[in-house]
PDB file of N, CA and C in Angstrom:
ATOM      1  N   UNK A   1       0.837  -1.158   0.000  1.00  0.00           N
ATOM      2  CA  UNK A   1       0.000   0.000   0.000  1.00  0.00           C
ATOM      3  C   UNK A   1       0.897   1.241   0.000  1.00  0.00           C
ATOM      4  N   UNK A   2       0.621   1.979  -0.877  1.00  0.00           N
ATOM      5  CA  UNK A   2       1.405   3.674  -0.823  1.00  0.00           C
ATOM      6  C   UNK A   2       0.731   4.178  -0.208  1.00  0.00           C
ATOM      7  N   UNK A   3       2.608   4.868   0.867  1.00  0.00           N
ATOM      8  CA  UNK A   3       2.192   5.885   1.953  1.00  0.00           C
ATOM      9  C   UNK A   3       0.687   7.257   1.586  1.00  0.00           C
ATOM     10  N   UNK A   4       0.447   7.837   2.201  1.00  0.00           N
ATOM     11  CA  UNK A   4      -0.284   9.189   1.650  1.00  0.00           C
ATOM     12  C   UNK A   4       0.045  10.439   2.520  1.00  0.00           C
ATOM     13  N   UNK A   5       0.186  11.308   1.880  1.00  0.00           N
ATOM     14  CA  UNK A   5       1.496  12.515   2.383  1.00  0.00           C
ATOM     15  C   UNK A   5      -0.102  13.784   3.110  1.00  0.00           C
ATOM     16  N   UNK A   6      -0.140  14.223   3.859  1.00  0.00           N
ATOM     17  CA  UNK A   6      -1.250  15.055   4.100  1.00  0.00           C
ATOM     18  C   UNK A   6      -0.376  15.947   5.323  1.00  0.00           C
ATOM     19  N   UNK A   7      -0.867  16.973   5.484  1.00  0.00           N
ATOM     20  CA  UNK A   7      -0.753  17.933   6.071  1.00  0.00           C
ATOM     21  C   UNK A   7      -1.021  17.955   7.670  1.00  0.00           C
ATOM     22  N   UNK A   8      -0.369  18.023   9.005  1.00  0.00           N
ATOM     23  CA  UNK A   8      -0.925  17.572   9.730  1.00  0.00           C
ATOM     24  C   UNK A   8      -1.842  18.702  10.357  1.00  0.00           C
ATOM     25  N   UNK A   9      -2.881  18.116  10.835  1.00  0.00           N
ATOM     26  CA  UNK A   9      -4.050  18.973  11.622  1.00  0.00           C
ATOM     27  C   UNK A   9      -3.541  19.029  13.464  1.00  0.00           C
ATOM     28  N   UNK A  10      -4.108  20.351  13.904  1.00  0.00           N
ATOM     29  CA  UNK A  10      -3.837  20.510  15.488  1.00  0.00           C
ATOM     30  C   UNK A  10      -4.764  19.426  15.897  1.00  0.00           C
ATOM     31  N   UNK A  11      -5.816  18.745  15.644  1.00  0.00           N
ATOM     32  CA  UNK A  11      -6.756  18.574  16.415  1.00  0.00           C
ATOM     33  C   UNK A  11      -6.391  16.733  16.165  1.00  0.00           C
ATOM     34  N   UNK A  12      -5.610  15.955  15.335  1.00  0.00           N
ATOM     35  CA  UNK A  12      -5.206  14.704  15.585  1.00  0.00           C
ATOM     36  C   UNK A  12      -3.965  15.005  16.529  1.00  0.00           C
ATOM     37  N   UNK A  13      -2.990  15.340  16.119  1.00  0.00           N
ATOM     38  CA  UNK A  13      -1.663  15.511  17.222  1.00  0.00           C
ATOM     39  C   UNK A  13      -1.414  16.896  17.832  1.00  0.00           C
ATOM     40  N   UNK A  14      -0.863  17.054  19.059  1.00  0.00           N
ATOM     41  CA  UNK A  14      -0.775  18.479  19.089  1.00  0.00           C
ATOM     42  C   UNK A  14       1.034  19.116  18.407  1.00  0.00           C
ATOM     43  N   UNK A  15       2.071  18.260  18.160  1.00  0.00           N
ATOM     44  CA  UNK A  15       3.032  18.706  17.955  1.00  0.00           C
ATOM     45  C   UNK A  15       3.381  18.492  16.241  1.00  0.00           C
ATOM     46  N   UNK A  16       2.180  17.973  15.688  1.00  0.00           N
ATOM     47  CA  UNK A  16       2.397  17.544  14.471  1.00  0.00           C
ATOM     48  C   UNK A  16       2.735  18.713  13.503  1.00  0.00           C
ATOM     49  N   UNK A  17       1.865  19.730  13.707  1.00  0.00           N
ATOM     50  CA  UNK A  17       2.420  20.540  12.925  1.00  0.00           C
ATOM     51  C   UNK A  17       3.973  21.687  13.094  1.00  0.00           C
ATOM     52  N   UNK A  18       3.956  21.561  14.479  1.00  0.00           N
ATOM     53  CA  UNK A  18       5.830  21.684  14.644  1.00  0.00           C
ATOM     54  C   UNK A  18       6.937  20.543  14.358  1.00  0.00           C
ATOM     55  N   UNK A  19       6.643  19.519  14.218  1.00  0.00           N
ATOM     56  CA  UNK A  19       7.884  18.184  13.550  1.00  0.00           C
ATOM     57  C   UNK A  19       7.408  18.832  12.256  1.00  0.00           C
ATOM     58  N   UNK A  20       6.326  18.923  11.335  1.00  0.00           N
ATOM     59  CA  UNK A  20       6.256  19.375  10.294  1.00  0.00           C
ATOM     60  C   UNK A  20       6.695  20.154   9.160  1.00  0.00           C
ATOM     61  N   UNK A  21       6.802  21.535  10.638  1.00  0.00           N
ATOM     62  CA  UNK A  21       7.455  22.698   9.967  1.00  0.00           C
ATOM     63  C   UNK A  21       9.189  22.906   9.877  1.00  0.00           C
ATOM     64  N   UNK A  22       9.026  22.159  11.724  1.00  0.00           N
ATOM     65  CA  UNK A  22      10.955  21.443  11.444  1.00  0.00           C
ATOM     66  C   UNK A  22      11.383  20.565  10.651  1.00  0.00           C
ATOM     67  N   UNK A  23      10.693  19.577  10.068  1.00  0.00           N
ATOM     68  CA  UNK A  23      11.075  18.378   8.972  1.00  0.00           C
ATOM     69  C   UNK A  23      11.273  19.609   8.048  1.00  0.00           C
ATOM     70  N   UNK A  24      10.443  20.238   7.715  1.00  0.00           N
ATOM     71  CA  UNK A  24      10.775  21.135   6.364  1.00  0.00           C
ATOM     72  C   UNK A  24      12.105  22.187   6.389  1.00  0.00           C
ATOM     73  N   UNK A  25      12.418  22.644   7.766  1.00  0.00           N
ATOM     74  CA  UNK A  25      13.303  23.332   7.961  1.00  0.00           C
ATOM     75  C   UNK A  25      14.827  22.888   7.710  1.00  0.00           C
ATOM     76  N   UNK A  26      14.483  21.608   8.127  1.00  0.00           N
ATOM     77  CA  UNK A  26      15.989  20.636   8.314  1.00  0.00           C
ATOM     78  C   UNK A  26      15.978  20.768   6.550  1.00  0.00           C
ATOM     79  N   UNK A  27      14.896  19.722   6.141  1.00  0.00           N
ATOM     80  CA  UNK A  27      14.896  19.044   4.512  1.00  0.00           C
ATOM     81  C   UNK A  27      15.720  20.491   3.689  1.00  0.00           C
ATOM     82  N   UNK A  28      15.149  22.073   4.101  1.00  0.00           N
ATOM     83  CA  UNK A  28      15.589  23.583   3.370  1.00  0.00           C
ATOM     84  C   UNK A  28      16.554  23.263   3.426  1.00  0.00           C
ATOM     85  N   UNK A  29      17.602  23.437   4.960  1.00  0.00           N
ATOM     86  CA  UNK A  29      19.140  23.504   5.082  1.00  0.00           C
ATOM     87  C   UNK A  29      19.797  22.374   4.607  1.00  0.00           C
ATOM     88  N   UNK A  30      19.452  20.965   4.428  1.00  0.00           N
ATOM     89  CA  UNK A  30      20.171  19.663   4.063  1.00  0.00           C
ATOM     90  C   UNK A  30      20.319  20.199   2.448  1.00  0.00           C
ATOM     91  N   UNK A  31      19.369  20.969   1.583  1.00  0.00           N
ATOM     92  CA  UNK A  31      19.394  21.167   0.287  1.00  0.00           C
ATOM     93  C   UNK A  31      19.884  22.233  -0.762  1.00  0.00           C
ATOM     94  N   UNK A  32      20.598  23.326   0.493  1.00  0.00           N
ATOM     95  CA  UNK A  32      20.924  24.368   0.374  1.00  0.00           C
ATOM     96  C   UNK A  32      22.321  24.538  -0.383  1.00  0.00           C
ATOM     97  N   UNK A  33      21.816  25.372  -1.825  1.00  0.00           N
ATOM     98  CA  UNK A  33      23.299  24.896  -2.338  1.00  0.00           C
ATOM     99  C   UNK A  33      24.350  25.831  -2.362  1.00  0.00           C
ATOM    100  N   UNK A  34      23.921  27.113  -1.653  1.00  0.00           N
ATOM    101  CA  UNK A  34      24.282  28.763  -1.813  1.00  0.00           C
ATOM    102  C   UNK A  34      24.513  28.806  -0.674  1.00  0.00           C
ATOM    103  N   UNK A  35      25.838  27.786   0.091  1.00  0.00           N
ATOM    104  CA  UNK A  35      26.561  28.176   1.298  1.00  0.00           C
ATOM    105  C   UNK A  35      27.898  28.714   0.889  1.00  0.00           C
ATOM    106  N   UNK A  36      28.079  30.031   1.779  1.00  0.00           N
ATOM    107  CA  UNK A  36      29.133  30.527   1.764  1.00  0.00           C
ATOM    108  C   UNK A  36      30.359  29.514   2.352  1.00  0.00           C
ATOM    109  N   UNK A  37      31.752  29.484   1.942  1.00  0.00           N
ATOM    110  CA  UNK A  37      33.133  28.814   2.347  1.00  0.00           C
ATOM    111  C   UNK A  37      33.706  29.550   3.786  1.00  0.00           C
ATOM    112  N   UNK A  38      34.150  28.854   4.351  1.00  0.00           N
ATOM    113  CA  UNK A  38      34.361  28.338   5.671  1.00  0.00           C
ATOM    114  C   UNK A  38      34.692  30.091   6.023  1.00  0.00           C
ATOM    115  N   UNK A  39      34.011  30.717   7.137  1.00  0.00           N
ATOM    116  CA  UNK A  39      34.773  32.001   7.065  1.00  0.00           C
ATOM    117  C   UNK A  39      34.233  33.041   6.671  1.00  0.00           C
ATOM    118  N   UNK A  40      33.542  32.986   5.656  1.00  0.00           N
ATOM    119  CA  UNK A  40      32.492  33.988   4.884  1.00  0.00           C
ATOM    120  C   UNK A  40      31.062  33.562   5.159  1.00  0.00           C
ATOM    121  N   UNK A  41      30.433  35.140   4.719  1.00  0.00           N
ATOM    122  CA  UNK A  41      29.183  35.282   4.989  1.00  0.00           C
ATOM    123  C   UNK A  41      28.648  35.630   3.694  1.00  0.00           C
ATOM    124  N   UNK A  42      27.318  35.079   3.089  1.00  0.00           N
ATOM    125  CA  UNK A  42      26.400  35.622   1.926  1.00  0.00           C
ATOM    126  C   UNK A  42      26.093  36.762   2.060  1.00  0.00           C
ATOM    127  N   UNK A  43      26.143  37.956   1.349  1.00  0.00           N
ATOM    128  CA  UNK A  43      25.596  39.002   1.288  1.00  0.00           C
ATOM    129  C   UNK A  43      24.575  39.192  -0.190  1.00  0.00           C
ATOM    130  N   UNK A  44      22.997  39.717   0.575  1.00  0.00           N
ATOM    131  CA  UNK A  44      22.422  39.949  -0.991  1.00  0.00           C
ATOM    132  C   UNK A  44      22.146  41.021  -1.025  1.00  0.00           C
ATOM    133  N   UNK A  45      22.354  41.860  -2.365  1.00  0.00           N
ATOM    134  CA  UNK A  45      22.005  43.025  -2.633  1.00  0.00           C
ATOM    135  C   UNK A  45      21.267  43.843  -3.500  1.00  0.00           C
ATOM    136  N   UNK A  46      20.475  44.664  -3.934  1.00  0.00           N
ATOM    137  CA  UNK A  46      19.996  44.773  -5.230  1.00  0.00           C
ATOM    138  C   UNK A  46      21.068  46.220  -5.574  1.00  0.00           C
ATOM    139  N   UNK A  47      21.251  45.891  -7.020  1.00  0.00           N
ATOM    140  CA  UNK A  47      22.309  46.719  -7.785  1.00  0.00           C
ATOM    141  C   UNK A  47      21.105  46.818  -9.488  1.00  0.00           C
ATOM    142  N   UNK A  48      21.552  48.581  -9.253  1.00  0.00           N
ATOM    143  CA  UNK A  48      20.768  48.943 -10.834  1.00  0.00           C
ATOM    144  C   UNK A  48      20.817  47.973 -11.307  1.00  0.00           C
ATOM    145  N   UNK A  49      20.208  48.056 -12.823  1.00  0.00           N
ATOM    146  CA  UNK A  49      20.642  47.339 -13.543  1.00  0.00           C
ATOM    147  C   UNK A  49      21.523  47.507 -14.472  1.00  0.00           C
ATOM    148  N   UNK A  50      21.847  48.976 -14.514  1.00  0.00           N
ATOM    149  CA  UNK A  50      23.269  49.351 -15.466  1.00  0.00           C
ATOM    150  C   UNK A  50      24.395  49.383 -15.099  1.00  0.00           C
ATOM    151  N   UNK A  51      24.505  49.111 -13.360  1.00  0.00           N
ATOM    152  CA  UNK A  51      25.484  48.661 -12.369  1.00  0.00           C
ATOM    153  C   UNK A  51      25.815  47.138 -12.493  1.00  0.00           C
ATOM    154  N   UNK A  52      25.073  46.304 -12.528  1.00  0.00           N
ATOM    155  CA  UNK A  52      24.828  45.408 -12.539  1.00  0.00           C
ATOM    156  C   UNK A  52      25.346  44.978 -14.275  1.00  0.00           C
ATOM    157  N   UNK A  53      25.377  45.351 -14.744  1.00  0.00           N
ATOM    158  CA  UNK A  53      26.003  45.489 -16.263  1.00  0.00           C
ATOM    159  C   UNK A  53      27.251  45.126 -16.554  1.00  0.00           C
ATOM    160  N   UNK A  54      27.355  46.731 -15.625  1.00  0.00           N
ATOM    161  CA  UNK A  54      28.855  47.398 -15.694  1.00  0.00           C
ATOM    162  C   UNK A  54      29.732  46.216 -15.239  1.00  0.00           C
ATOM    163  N   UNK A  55      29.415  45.876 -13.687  1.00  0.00           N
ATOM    164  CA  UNK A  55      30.031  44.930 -13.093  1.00  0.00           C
ATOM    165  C   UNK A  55      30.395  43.359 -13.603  1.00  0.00           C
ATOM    166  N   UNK A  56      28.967  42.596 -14.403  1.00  0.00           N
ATOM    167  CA  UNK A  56      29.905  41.640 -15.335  1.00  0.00           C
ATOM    168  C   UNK A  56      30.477  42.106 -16.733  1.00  0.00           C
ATOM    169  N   UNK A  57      30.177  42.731 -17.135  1.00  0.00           N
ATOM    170  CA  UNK A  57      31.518  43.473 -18.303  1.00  0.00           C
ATOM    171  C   UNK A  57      33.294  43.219 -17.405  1.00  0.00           C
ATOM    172  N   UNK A  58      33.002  44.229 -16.484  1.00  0.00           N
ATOM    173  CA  UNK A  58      34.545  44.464 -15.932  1.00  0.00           C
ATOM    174  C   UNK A  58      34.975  43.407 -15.541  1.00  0.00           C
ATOM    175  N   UNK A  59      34.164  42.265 -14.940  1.00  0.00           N
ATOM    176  CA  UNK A  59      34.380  40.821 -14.635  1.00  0.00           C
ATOM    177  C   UNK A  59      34.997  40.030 -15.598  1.00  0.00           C
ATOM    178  N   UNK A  60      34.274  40.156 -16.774  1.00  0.00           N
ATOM    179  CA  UNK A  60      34.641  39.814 -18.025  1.00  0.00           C
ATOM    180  C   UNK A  60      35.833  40.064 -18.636  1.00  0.00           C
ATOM    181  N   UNK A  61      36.117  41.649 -18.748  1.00  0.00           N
ATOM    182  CA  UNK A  61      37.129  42.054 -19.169  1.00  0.00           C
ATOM    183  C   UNK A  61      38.492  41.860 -18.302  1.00  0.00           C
ATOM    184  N   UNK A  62      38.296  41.704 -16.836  1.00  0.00           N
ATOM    185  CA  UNK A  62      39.541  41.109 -15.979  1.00  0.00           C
ATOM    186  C   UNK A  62      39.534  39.986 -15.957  1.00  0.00           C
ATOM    187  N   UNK A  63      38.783  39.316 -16.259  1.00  0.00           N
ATOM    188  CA  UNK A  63      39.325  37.893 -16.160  1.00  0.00           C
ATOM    189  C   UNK A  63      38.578  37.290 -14.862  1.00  0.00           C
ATOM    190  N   UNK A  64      37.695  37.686 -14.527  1.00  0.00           N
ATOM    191  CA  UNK A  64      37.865  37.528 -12.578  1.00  0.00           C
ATOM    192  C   UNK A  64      36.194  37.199 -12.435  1.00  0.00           C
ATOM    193  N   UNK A  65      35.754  37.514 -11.519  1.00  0.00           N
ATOM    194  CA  UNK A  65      34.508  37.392 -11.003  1.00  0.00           C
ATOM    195  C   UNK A  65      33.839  38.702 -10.556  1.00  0.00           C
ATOM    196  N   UNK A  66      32.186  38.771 -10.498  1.00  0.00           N
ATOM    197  CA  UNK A  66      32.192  39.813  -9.557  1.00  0.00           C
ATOM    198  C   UNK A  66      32.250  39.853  -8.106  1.00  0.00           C
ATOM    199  N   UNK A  67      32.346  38.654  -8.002  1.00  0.00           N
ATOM    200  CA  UNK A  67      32.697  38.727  -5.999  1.00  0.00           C
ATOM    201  C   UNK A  67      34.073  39.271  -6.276  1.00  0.00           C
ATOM    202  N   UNK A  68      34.989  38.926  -6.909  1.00  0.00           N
ATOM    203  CA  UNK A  68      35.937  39.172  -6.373  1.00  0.00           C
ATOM    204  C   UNK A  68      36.464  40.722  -7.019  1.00  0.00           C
ATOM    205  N   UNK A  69      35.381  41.462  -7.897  1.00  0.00           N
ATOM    206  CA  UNK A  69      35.490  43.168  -7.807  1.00  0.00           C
ATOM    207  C   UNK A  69      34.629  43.606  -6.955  1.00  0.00           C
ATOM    208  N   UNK A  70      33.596  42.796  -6.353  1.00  0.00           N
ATOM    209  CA  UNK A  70      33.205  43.285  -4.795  1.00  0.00           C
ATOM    210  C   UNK A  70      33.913  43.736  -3.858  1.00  0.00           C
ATOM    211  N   UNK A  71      34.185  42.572  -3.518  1.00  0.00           N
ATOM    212  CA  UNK A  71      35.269  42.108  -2.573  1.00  0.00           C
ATOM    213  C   UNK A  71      36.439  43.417  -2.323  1.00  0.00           C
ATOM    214  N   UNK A  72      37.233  43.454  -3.276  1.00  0.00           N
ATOM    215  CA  UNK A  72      38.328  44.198  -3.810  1.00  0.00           C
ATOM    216  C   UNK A  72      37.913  45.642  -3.396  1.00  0.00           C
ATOM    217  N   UNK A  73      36.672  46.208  -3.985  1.00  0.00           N
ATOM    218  CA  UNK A  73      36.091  47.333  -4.128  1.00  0.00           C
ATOM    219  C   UNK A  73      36.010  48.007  -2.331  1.00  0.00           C
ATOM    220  N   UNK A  74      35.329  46.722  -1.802  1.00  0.00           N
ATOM    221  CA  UNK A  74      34.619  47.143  -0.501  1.00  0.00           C
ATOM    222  C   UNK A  74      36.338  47.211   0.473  1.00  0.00           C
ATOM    223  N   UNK A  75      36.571  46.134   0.470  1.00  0.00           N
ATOM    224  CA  UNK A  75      38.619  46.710   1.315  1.00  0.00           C
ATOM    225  C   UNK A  75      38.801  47.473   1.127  1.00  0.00           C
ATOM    226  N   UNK A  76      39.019  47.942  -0.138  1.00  0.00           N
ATOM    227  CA  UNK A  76      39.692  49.744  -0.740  1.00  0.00           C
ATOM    228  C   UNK A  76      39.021  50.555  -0.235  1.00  0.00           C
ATOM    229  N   UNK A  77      37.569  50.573  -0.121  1.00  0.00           N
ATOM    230  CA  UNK A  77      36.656  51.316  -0.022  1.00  0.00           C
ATOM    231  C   UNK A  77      36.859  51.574   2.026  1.00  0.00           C
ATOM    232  N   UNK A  78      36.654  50.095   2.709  1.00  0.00           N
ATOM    233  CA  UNK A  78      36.930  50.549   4.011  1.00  0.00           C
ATOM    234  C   UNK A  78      37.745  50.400   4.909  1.00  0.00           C
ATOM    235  N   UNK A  79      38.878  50.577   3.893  1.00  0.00           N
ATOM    236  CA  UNK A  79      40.056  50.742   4.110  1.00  0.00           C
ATOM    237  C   UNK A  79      40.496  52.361   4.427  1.00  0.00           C
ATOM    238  N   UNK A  80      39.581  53.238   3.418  1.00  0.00           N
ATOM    239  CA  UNK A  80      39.988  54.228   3.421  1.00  0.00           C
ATOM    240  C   UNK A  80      38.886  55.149   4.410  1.00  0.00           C
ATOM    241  N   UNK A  81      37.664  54.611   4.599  1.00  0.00           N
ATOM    242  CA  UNK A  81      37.027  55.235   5.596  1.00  0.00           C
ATOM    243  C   UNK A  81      38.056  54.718   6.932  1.00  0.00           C
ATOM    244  N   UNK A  82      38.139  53.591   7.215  1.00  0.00           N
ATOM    245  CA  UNK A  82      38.658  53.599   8.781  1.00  0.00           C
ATOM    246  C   UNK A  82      40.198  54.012   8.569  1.00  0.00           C
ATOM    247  N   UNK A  83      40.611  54.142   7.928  1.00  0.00           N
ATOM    248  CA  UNK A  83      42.349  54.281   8.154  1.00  0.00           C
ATOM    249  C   UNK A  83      42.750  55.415   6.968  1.00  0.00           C
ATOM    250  N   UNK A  84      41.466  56.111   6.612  1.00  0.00           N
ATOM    251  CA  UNK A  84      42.229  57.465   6.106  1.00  0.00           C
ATOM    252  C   UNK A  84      42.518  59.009   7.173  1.00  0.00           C
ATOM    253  N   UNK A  85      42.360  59.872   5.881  1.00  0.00           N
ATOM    254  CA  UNK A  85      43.115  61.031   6.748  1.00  0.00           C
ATOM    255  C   UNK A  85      42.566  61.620   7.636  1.00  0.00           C
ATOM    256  N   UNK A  86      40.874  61.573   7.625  1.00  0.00           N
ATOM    257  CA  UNK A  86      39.707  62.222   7.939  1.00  0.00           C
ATOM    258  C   UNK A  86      39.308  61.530   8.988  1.00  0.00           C
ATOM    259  N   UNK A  87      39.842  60.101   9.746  1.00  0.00           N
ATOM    260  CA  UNK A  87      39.744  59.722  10.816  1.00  0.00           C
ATOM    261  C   UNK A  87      40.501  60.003  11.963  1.00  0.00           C
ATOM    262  N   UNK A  88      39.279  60.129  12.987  1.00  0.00           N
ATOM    263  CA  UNK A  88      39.793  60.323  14.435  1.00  0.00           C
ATOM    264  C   UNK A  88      40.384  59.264  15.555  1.00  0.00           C
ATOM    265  N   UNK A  89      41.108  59.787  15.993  1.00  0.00           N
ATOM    266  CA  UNK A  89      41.519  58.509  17.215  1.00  0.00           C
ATOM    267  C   UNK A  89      42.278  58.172  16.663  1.00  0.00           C
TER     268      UNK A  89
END
């Protein structure tokens, strides 16, 4: 006989629909294929779309990725807010 998959109700079990929502939670993270490498964190962002352009062109044209003219961009970038001339302390 095949199983039959249904939704659980409060009023047969009371915890059924929390194993439910955790079975689904676990099943999300076991399937997740957009984990960041050991160390790093995902960042999402929305970028124009002529930014967004620009950025795989230049990707393209270096050879490289755009994480890694992210990446590059944002060091330089707060690099020079915390350790330029215009900082105190």
């Amino acid at each position: 006989m095949k199983p039959t998959l249904s939704k659980p109700t409060l009023s047969k079990k009371p915890d059924a629909a929390l194993d439910f929502a955790e079975a689904n939670i676990k099943k999300a993270r076991e399937s997740r294929v957009f984990n960041a490498p050991e160390g790093y964190r995902r960042l999402t962002i929305n970028l124009r779309e002529d930014l967004h352009k620009k950025l795989k062109i230049a990707a393209i044209e270096q050879d490289s990725t755009a994480t890694d003219i992210i990446m590059q961009l944002l060091e330089q970038e707060l690099t020079r807010i915390f350790h330029g001339p215009h900082k105190k302390g």
